[in-house]
Structures are given as structure tokens and as C-alpha cells.
C-alpha atoms as a PDB file:
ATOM      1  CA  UNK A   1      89.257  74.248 145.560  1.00  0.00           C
ATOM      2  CA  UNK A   2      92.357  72.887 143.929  1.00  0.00           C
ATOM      3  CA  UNK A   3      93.994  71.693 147.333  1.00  0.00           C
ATOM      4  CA  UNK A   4      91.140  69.302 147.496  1.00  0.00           C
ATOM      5  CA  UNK A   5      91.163  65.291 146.051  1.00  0.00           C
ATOM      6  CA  UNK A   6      88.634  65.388 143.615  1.00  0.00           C
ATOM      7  CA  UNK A   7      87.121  62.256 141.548  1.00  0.00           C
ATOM      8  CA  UNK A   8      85.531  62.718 138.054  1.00  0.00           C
ATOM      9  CA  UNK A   9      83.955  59.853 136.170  1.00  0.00           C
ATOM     10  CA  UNK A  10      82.779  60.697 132.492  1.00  0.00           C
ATOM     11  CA  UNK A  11      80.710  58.177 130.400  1.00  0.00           C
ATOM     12  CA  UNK A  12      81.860  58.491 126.897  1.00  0.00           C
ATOM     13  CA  UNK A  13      80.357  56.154 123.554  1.00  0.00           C
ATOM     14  CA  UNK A  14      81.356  52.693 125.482  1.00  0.00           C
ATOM     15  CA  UNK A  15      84.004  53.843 127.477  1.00  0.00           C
ATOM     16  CA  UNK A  16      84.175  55.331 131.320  1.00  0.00           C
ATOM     17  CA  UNK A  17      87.061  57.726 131.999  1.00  0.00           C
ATOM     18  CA  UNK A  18      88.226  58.238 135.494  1.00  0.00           C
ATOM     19  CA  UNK A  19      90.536  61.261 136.682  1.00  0.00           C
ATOM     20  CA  UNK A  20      91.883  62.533 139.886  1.00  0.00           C
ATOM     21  CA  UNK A  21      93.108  65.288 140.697  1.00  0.00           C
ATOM     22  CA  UNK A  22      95.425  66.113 143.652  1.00  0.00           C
ATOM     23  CA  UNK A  23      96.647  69.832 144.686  1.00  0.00           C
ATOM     24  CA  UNK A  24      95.661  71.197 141.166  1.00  0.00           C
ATOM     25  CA  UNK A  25      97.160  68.156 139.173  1.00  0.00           C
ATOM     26  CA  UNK A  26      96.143  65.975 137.551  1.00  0.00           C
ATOM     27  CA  UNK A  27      97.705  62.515 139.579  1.00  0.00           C
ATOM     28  CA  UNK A  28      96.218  59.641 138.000  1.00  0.00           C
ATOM     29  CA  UNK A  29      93.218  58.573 134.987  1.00  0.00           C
ATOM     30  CA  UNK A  30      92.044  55.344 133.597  1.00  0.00           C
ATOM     31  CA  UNK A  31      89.903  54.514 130.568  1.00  0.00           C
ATOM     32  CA  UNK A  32      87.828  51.808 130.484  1.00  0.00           C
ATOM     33  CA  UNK A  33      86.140  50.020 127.528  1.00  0.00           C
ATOM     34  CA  UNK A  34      82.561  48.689 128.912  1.00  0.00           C
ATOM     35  CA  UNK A  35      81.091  45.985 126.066  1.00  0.00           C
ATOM     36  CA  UNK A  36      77.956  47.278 124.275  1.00  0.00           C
ATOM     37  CA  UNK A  37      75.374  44.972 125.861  1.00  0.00           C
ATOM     38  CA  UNK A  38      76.115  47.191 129.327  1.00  0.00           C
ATOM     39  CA  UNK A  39      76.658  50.280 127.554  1.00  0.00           C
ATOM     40  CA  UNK A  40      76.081  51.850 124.711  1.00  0.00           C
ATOM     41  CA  UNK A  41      76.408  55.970 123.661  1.00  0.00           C
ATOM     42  CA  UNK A  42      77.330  56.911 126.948  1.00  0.00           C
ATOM     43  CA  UNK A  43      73.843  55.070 127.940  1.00  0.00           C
ATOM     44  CA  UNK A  44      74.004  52.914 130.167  1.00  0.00           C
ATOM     45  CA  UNK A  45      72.155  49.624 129.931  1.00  0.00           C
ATOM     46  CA  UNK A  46      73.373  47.162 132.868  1.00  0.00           C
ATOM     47  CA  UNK A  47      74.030  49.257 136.377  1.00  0.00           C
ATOM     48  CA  UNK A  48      75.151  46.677 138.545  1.00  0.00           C
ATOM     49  CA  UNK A  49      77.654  45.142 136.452  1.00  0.00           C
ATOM     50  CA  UNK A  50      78.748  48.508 135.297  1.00  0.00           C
ATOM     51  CA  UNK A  51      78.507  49.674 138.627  1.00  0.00           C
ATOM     52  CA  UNK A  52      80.813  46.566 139.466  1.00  0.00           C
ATOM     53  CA  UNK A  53      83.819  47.901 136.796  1.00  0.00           C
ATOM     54  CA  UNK A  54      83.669  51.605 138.037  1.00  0.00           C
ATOM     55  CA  UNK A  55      84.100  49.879 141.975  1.00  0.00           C
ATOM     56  CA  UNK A  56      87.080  47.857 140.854  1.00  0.00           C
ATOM     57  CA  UNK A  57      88.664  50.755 138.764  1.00  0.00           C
ATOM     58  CA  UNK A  58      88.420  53.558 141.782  1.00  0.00           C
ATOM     59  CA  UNK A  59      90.654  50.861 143.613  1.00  0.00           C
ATOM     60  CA  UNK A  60      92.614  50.112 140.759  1.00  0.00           C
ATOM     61  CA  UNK A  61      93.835  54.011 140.827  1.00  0.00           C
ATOM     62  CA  UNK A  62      93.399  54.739 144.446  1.00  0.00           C
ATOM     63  CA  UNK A  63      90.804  57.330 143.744  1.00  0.00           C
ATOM     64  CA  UNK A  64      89.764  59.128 146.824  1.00  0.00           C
ATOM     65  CA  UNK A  65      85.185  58.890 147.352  1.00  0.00           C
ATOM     66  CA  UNK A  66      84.968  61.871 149.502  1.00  0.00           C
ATOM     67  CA  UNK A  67      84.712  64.503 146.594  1.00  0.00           C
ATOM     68  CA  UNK A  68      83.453  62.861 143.103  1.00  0.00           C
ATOM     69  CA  UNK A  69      81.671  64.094 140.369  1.00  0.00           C
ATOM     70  CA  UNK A  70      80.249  62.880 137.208  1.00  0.00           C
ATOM     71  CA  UNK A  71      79.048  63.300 133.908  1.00  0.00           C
ATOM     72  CA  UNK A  72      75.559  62.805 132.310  1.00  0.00           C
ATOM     73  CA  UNK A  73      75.676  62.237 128.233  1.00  0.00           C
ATOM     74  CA  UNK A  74      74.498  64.936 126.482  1.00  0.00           C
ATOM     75  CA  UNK A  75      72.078  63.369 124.069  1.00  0.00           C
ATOM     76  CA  UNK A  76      68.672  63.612 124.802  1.00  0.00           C
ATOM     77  CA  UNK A  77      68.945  66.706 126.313  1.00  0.00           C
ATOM     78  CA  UNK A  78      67.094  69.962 125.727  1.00  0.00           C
ATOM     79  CA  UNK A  79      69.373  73.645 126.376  1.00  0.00           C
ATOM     80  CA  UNK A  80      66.857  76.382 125.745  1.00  0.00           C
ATOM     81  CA  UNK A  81      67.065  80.565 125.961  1.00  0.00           C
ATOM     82  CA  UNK A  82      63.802  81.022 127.755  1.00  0.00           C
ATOM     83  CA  UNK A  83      62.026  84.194 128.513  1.00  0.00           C
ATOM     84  CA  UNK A  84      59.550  85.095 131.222  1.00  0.00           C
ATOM     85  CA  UNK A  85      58.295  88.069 133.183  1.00  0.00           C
ATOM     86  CA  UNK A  86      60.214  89.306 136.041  1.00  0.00           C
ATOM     87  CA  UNK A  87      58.322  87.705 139.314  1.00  0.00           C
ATOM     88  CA  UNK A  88      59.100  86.519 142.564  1.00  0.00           C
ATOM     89  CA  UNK A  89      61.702  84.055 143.536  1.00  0.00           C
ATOM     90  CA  UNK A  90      59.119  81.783 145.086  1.00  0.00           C
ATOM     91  CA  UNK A  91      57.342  81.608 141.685  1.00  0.00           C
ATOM     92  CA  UNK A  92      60.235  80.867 139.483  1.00  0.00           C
ATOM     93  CA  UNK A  93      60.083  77.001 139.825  1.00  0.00           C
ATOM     94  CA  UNK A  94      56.282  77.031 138.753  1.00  0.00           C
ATOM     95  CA  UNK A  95      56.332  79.243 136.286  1.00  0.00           C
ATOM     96  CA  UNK A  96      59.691  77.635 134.613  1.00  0.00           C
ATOM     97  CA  UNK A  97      57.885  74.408 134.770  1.00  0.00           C
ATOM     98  CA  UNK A  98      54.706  76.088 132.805  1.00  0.00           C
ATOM     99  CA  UNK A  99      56.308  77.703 130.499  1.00  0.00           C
ATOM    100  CA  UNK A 100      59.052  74.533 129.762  1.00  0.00           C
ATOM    101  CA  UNK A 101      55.550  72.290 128.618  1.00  0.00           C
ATOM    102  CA  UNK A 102      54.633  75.194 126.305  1.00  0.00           C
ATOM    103  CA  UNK A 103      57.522  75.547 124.148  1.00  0.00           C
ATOM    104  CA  UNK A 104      59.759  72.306 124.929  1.00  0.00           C
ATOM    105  CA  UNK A 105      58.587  68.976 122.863  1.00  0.00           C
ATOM    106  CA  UNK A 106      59.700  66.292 125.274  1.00  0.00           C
ATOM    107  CA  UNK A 107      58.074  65.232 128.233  1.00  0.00           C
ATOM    108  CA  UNK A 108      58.895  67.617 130.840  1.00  0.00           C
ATOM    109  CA  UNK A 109      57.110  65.909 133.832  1.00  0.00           C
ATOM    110  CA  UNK A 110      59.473  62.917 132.891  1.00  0.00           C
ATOM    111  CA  UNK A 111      62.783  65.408 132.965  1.00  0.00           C
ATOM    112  CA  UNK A 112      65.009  67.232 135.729  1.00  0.00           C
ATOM    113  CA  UNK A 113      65.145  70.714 134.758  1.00  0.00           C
ATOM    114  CA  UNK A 114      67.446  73.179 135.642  1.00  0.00           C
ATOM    115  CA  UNK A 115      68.554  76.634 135.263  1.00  0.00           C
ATOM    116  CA  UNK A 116      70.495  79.834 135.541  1.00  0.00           C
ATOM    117  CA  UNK A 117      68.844  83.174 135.351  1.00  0.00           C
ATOM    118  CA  UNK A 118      71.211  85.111 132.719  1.00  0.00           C
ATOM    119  CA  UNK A 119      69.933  89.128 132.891  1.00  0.00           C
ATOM    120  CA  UNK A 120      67.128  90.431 134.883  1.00  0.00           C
ATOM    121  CA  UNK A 121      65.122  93.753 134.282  1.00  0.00           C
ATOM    122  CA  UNK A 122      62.040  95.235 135.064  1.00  0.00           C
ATOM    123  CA  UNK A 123      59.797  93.385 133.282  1.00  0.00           C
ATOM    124  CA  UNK A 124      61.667  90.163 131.997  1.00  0.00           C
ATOM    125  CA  UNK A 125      63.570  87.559 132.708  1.00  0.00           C
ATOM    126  CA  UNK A 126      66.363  85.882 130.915  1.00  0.00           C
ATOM    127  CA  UNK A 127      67.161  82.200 131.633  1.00  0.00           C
ATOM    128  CA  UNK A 128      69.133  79.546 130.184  1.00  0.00           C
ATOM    129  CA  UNK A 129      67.463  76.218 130.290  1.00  0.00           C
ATOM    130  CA  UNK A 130      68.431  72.550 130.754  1.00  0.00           C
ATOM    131  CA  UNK A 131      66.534  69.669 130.546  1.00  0.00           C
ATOM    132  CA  UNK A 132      67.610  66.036 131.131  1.00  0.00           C
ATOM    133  CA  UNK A 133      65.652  62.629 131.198  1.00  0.00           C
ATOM    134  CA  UNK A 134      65.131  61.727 134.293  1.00  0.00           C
ATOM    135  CA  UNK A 135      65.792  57.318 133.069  1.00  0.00           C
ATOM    136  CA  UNK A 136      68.970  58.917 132.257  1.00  0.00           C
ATOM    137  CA  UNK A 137      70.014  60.168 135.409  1.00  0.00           C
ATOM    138  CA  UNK A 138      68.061  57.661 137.095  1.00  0.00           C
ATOM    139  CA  UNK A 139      70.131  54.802 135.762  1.00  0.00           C
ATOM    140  CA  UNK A 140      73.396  56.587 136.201  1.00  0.00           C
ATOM    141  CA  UNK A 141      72.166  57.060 139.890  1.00  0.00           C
ATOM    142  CA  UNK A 142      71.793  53.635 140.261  1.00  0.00           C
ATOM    143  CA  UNK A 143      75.189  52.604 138.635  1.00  0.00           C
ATOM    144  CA  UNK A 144      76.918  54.689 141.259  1.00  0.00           C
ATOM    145  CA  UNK A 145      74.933  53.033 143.929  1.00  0.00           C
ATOM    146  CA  UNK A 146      75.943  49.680 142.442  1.00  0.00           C
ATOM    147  CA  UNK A 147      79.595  51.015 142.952  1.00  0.00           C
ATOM    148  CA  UNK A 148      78.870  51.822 146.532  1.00  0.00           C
ATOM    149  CA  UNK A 149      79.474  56.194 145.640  1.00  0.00           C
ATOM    150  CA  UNK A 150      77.861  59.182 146.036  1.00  0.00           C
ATOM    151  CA  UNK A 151      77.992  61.797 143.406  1.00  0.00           C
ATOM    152  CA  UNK A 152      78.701  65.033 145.109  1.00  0.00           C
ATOM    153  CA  UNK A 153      77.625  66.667 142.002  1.00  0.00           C
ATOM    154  CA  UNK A 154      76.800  65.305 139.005  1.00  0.00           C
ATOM    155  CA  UNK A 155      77.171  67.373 135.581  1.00  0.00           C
ATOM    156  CA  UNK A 156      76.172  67.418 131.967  1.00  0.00           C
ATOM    157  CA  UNK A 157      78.776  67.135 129.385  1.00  0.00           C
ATOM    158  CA  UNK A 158      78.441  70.452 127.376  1.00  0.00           C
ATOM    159  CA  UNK A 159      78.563  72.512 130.603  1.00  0.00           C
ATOM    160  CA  UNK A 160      81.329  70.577 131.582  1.00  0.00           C
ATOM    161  CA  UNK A 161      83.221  71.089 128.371  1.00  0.00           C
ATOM    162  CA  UNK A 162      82.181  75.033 128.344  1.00  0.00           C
ATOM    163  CA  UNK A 163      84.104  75.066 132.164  1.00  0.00           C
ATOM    164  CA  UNK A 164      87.198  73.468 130.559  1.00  0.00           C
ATOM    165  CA  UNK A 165      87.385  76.420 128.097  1.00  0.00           C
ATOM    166  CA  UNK A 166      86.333  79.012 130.134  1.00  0.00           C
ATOM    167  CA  UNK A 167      85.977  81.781 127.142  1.00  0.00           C
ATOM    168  CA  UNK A 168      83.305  84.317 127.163  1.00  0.00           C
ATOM    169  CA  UNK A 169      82.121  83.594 123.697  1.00  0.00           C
ATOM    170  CA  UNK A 170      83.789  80.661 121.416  1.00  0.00           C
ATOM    171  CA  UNK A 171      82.749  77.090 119.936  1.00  0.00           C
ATOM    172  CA  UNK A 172      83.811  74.365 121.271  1.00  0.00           C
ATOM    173  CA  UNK A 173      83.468  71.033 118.541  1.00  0.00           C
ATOM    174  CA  UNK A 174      83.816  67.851 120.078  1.00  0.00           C
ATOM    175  CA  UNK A 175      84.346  64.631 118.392  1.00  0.00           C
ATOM    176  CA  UNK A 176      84.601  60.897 119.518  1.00  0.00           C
ATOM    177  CA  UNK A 177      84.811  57.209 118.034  1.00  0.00           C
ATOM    178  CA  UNK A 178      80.881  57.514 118.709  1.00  0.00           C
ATOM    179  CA  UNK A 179      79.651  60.712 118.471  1.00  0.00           C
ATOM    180  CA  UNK A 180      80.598  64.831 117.652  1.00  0.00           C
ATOM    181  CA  UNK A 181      79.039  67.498 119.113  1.00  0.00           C
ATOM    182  CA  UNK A 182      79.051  71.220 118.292  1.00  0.00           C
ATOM    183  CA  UNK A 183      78.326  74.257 121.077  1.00  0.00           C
ATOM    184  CA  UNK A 184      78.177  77.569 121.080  1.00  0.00           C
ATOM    185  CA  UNK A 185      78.901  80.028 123.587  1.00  0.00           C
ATOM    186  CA  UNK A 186      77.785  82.995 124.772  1.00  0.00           C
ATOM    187  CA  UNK A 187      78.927  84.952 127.921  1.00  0.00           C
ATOM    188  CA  UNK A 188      79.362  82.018 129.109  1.00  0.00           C
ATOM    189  CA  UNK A 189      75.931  80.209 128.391  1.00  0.00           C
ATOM    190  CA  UNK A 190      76.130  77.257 125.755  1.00  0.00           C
ATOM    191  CA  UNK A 191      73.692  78.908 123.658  1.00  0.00           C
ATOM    192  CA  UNK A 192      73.469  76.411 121.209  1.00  0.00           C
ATOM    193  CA  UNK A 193      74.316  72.607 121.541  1.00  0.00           C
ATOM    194  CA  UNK A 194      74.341  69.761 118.828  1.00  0.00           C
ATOM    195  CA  UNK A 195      75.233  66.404 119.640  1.00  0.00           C
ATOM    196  CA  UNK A 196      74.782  63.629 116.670  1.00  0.00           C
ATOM    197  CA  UNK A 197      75.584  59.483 117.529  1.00  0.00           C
ATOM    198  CA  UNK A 198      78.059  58.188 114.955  1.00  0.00           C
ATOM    199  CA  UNK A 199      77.735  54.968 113.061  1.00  0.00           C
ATOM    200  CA  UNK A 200      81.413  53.986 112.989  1.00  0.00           C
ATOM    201  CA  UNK A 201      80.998  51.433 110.352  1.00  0.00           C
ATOM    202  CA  UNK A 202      83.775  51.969 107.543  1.00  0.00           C
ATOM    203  CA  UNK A 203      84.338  55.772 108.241  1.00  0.00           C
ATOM    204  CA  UNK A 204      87.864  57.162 108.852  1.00  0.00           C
ATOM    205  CA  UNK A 205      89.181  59.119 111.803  1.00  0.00           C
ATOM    206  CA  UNK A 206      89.446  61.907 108.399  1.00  0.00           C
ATOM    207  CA  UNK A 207      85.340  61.225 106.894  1.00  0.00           C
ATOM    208  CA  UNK A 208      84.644  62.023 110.854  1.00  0.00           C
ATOM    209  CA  UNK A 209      86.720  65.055 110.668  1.00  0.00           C
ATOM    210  CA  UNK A 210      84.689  66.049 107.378  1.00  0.00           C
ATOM    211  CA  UNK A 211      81.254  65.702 108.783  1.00  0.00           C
ATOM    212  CA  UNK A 212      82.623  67.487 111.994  1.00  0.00           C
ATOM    213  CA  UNK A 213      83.421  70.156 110.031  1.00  0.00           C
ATOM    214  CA  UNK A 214      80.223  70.044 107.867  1.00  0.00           C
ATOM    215  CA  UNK A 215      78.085  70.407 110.626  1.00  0.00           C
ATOM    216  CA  UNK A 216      80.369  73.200 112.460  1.00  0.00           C
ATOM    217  CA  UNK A 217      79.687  75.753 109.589  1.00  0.00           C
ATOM    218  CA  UNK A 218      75.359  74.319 109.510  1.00  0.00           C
ATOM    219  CA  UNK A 219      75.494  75.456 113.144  1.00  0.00           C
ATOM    220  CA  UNK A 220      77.430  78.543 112.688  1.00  0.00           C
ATOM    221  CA  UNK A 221      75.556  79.795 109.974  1.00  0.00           C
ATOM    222  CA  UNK A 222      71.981  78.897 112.071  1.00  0.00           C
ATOM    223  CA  UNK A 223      73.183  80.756 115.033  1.00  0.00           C
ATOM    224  CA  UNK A 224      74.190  84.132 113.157  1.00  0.00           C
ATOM    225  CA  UNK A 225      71.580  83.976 110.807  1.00  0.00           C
ATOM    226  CA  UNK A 226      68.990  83.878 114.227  1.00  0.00           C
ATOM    227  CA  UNK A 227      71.186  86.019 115.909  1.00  0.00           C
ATOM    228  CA  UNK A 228      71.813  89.142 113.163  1.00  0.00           C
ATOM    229  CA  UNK A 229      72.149  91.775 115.797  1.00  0.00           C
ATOM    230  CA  UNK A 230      74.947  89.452 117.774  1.00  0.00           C
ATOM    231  CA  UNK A 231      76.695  87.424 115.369  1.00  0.00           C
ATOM    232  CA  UNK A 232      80.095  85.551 116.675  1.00  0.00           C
ATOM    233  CA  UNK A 233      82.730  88.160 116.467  1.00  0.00           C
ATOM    234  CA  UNK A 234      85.393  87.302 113.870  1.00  0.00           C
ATOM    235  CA  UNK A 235      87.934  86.618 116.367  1.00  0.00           C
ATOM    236  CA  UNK A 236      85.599  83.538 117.748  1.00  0.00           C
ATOM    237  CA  UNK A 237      88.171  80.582 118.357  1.00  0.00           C
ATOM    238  CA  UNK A 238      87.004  77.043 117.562  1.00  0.00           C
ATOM    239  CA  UNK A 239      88.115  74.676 120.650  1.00  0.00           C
ATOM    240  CA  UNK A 240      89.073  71.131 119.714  1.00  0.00           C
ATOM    241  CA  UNK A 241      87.933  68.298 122.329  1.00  0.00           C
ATOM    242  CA  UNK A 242      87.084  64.798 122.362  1.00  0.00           C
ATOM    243  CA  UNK A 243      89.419  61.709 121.939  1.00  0.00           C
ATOM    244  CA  UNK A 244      89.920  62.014 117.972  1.00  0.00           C
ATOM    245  CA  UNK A 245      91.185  65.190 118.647  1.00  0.00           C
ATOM    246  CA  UNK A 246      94.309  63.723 121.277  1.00  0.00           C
ATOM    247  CA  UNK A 247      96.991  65.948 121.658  1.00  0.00           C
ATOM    248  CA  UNK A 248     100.164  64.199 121.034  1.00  0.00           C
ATOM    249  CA  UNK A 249      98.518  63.475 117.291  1.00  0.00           C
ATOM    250  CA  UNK A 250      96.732  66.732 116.697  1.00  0.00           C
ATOM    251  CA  UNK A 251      99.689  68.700 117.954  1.00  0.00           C
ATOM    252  CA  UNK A 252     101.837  66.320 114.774  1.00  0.00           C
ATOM    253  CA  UNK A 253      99.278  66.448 112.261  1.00  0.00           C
ATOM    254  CA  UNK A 254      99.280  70.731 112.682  1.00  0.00           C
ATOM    255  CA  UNK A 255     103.052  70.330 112.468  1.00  0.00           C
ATOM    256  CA  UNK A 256     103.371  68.185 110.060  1.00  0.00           C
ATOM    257  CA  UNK A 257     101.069  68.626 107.525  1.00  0.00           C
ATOM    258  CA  UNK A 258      98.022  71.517 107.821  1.00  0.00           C
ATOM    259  CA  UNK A 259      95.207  69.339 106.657  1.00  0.00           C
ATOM    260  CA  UNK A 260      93.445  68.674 109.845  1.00  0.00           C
ATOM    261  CA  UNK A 261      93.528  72.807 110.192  1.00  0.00           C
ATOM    262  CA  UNK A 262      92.649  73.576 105.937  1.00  0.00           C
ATOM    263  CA  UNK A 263      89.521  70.989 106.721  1.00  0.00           C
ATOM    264  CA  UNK A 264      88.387  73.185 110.011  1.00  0.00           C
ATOM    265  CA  UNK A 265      89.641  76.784 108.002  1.00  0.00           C
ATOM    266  CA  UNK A 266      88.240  76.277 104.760  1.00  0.00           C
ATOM    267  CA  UNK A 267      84.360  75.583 106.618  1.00  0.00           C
ATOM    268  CA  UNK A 268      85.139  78.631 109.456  1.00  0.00           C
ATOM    269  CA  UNK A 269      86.843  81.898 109.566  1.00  0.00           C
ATOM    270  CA  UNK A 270      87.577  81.207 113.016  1.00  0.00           C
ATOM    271  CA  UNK A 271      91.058  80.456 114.651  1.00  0.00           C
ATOM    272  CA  UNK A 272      91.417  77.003 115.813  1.00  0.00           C
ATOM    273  CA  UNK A 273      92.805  76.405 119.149  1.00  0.00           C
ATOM    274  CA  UNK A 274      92.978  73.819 122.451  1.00  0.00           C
ATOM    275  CA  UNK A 275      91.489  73.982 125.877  1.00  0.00           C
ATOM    276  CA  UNK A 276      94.289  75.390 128.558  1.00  0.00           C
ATOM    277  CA  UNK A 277      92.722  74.325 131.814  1.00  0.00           C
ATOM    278  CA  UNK A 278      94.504  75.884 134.498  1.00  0.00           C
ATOM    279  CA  UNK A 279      95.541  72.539 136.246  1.00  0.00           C
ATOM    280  CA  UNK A 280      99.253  71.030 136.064  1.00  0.00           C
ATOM    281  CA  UNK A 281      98.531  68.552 133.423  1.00  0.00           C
ATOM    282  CA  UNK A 282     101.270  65.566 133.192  1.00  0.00           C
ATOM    283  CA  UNK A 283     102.533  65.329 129.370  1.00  0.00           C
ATOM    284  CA  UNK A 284     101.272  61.682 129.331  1.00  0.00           C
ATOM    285  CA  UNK A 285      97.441  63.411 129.917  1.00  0.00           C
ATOM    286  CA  UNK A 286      95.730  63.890 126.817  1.00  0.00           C
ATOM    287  CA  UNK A 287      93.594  66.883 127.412  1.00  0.00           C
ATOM    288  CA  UNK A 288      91.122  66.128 124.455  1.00  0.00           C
ATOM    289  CA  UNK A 289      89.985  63.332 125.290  1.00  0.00           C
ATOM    290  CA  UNK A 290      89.873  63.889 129.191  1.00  0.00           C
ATOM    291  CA  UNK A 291      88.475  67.782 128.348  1.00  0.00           C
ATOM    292  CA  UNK A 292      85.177  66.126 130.256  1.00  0.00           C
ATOM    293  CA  UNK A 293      86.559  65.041 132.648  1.00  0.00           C
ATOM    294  CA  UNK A 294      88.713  68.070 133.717  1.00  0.00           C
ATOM    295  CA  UNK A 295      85.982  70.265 133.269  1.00  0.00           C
ATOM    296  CA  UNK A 296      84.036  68.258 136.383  1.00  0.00           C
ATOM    297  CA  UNK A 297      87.054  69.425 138.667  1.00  0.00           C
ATOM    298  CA  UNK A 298      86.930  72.776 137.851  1.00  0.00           C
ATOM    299  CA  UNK A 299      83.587  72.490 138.909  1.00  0.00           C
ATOM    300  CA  UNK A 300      82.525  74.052 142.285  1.00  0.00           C
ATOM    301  CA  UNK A 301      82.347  71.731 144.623  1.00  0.00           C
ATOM    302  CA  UNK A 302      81.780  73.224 147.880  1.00  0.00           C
END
């Protein structure tokens, strides 16, 4: 898959992030800052002149349409550990569908559901479930169609983050100008996903880092205190993504002075650590903040 051109567009807060990647490197990415009346937490609220920005910026970098994948916010979503009995195949969809309007409370006639079946015995099924708003993917949809693409494949952001990681069991926190976001994984499956919007009013790049790091040990503590009999192993690393967390600066700030890692290490007993995709990445590249974005290409897209 890597000797193949792929696209990735990732709609971030109010920005769109573009990367290609050529031959298993990364070749060339854009940002783009799209003003709040057409966008706003990764929502978008205008597709055709948003659409009209992401056409001008594919040009902009020579980014090739035949292979192109994108990301769908993760707000609004639902991820959910579902059980049901072990039936046929051609039952699945129905039964998912049933049992998603019994224990999910949004409106799952109004969502796209999807799912991957995680152990199967005699008499049960194990499945991890998402469900996304259909408006949302609708709209994004229609963007795209505004910028005269097709989506090969189009993604959700913690899945996409989970790929860039690629650990068996870890947390991956995730923090933006607009938002931070906390998942936990398990074999492979974010078990656990919390997304919150940020008001950016006053706060500091360091009061976002606090409330990160706040709700990391809340979510932490709720997962092994509902988990007793498979609580995160001690040597559980915490993987840093998201544009606050850019390389160039975290990689000085660990140097330099240990406070970014004593804020993390005083809330977690966990090792701290950054996603090592296995793509050449150019040292201009931050990896945080395009950790979305790489995680579409390392998607499966044949």
C-alpha cells in the first residue's frame, strides 16, 4: 500500500489539514484556517464554499484524487462494547440495529452504524460499536462533492489516531486549540473515547495541558474501576497527539525543562511517549498535529 499516492484531508476545530503521501513518505501537507461562520469544531457549516478552499488547496499542493481519504470529527459520536448471541451472518445487521435502539440514547435511525466483531464463541458475540450522525457525514459528503472528490474511504478520528499508534493496549490523549480527547485501547479496539470542545477564551496552551491531564486520570480511573479483572497493565504508555502537542516544542520543553512530563506523571503512572508511524516523515512534518492525518494513510485502502 505504501507505493501508492494517497490523499488525506482531516477537519480539525476550524482548520482542514491536507497530506500526501508518496512511496511511504510523506511529500507534501497544508493547513488551512476556514473562518467560523463555514466551520466550526471540525463541523462544518457552509459546504460549497468550504468545498471551494479544499478544491483550490488539492491544486495548490498537487495532491493526486485517485486515492483520498478523510476524516469525520469525533464528537457526537457513540463507540460502544456490545454483546449479542452468536447468530447468523445474515442476521447481524438486524439484530445490531435492535439491540443499538435498546441501549444507545441517540437516534439510531438518524446514524450510520458500524462495526467489527471482536471474539466469537458459542453462544455470544463480542462487537465493538460505532455510531455517527448521519448530518455529519452527510454534510462532509456534500463538501467533497462541492470540491469535485470522491472519498475512497472516509474515517473517524479516534480510529484513525488508534492506526497511527498501532499498540495493542495504550492511551492515546489528544489535544487541540479547540478540543482534547482521551481513548483507550484495547487489543486494538478504542474501548473508551472522550472528546470535550474547548472554550479557548483566556486559557493557556499550560491550563489546557492541566485539564488534559485532569481528565486523563477521570478516564483512567473509570475504565479500571469497570474493568477490575483487566485493568491497564502498568507498563500502559500515554501517546501524545494533536497540534499543542507539536514535536519540535514538545521534544524542547521534555529537554529543557520536565514540566510538560511532571503535569502528565504526577496524574498517571504511565510512560509518556509519541506516535512512530512507520512512514519516512520529513523533519519539517510535525507528527502531532498531522497524527490524523497519517493515520488515514495507513489505512487500507484497497
Amino acid at each position: 500500500m505504501f507505493k501508492r499516492k494517497i490523499t488525506t484531508i482531516s477537519f480539525e476545530g476550524n482548520e482542514i489539514r491536507f497530506l500526501v503521501i508518496r512511496g511511504g513518505k510523506a511529500h507534501s501537507w497544508r493547513t488551512k484556517t476556514i473562518p467560523p461562520e463555514l466551520m466550526n469544531q471540525g463541523l462544518i457549516q457552509n459546504p460549497v464554499s468550504v468545498g471551494k478552499i479544499i478544491q483550490s488547496t488539492l491544486k495548490e499542493i498537487k495532491a493526486p484524487k485517485r486515492v483520498m481519504v478523510t476524516s469525520v470529527t469525533g464528537q457526537r459520536s457513540v463507540h460502544r462494547i456490545m454483546r449479542i448471541p452468536n447468530i447468523q451472518d445474515k442476521l447481524l445487521e438486524e439484530t445490531i440495529h435492535r439491540k443499538a435502539k435498546q441501549e444507545l440514547a441517540i437516534p439510531v435511525d438518524e446514524s450510520d452504524l458500524s462495526w467489527r466483531i471482536i471474539t466469537r464463541a458459542n453462544n455470544q458475540i463480542v462487537l465493538y460499536l460505532l455510531a455517527v450522525p448521519n448530518a455529519i457525514i452527510d454534510t462532509q459528503v456534500e463538501t467533497l462533492r462541492a470540491a469535485k472528490i470522491k472519498p475512497k474511504i472516509m474515517d473517524i478520528k479516534p480510529l484513525a489516531l488508534q492506526r497511527v499508534v498501532n499498540k495493542k493496549t495504550t492511551i492515546i490523549v489528544n489535544l487541540e486549540s479547540f478540543s482534547m480527547g482521551v481513548i483507550i485501547v484495547v487489543n486494538h479496539i478504542p474501548i473508551l473515547v472522550r472528546t470535550i470542545p474547548l472554550e479557548t477564551g483566556n486559557l493557556t496552551d499550560e491550563a489546557k495541558i492541566d485539564l488534559l491531564a485532569q481528565e486523563l486520570a477521570r478516564t483512567v480511573k473509570y475504565y479500571n474501576e469497570s474493568n477490575k479483572n483487566n485493568r491497564l497493565p502498568e507498563e500502559t504508555v500515554v501517546y501524545l497527539t494533536g497540534e499543542l502537542f507539536d514535536y519540535p516544542r514538545l521534544e524542547s520543553r521534555l529537554d529543557e525543562s520536565p514540566n510538560l512530563a511532571e503535569r502528565f506523571s504526577s496524574r498517571t503512572p504511565y510512560k509518556i511517549s509519541l506516535p512512530k508511524p512507520p512512514l519516512e516523515i520529513p523533519p519539517k512534518l510535525s507528527v502531532a498535529k498531522y497524527a490524523v492525518n497519517l493515520g488515514l494513510a495507513l489505512k487500507n485502502t484497497k
